[in-house]
Protein backbone atom coordinates (compact mmCIF):
# COMPACT_ATOMS: atom_id res chain seq x y z
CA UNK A 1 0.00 0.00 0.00
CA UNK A 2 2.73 2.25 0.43
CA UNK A 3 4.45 1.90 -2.59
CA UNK A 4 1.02 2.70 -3.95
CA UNK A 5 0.75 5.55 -2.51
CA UNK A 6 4.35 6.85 -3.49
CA UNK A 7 3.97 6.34 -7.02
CA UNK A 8 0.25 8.32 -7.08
CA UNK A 9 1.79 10.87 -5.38
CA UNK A 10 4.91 11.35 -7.58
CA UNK A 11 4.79 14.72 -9.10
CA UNK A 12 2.40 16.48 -6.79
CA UNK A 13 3.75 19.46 -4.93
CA UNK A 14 2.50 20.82 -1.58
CA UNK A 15 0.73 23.52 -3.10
CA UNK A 16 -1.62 21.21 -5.04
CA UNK A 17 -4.96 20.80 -3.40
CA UNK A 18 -5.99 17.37 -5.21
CA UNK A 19 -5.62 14.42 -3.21
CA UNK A 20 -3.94 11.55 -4.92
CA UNK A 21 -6.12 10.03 -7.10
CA UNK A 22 -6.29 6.81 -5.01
CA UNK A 23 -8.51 5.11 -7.28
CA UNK A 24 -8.55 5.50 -10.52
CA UNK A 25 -8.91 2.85 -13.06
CA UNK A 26 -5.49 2.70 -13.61
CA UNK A 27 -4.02 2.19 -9.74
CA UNK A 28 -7.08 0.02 -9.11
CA UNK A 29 -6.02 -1.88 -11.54
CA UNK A 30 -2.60 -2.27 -10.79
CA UNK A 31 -2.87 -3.30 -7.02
CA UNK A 32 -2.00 -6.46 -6.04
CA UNK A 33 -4.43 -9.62 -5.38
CA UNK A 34 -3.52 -9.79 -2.13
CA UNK A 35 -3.57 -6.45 -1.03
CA UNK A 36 -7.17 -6.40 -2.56
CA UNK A 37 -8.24 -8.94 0.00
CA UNK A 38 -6.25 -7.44 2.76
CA UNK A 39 -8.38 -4.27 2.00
CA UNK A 40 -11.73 -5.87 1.25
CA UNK A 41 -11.51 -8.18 4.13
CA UNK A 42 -13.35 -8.39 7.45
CA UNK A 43 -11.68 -9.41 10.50
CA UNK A 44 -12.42 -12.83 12.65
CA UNK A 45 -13.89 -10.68 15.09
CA UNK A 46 -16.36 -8.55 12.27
CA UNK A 47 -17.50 -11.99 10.77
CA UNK A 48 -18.05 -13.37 14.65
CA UNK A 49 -20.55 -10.55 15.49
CA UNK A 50 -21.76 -11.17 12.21
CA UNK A 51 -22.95 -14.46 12.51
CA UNK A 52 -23.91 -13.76 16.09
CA UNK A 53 -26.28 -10.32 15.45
CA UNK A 54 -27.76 -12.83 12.79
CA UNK A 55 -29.07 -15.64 14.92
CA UNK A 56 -30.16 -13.18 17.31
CA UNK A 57 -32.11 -11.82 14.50
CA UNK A 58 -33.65 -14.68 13.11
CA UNK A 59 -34.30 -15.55 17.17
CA UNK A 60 -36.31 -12.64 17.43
CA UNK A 61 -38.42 -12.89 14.30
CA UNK A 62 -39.38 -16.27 15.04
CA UNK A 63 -40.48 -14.42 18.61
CA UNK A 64 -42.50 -11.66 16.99
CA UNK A 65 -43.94 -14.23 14.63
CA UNK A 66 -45.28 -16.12 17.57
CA UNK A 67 -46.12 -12.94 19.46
CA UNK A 68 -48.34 -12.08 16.59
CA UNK A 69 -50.58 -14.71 16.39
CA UNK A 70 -50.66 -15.06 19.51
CA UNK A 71 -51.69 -11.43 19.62
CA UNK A 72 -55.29 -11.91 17.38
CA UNK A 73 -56.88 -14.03 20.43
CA UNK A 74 -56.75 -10.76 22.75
CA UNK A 75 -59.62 -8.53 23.18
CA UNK A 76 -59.25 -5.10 21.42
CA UNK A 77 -57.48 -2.54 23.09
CA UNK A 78 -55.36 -4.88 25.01
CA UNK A 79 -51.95 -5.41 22.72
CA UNK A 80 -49.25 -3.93 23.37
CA UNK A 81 -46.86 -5.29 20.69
CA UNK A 82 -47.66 -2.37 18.52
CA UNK A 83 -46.95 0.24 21.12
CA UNK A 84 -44.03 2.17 20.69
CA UNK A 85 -43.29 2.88 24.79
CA UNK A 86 -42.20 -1.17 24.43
CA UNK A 87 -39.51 -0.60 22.24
């Protein structure tokens, strides 16, 4: 990456008030697989909280679901699950 930036910055003086043009076509194109991945990739810890905000998810639409028809056997004017003071 730091080469990259060296040779996009080649040229440029202080006084010029463009920043590097970091991706064009052309230094997009010559960047390295790897480095691609390193950029593009999440971390262990990203794809952990990932996974876990997702079954926690799924968890609590399969709650609501239930909640719901659970929810049409209750007099009127006694649900709560659409009030917003339970959110």
């Amino acid at each position: 990456m730091k080469n990259l930036l060296q040779e996009t910055d080649q040229g440029s003086s202080t006084r010029d008030c463009e920043p590097p043009d970091l991706l064009s076509p052309d230094a997009v194109l010559r960047l390295d697989e790897n480095l691609i991945g390193d950029i593009a990739a999440e971390t262990a810890d990203s794809q952990t909280e990932r996974a876990r905000v997702l079954r926690k998810l799924k968890s609590l639409k399969a709650g609501l679901q239930t909640l719901g028809r659970l929810d049409i056997h209750k007099p009127a004017g006694t649900s709560h699950l659409h009030d917003s003071s339970y959110l």
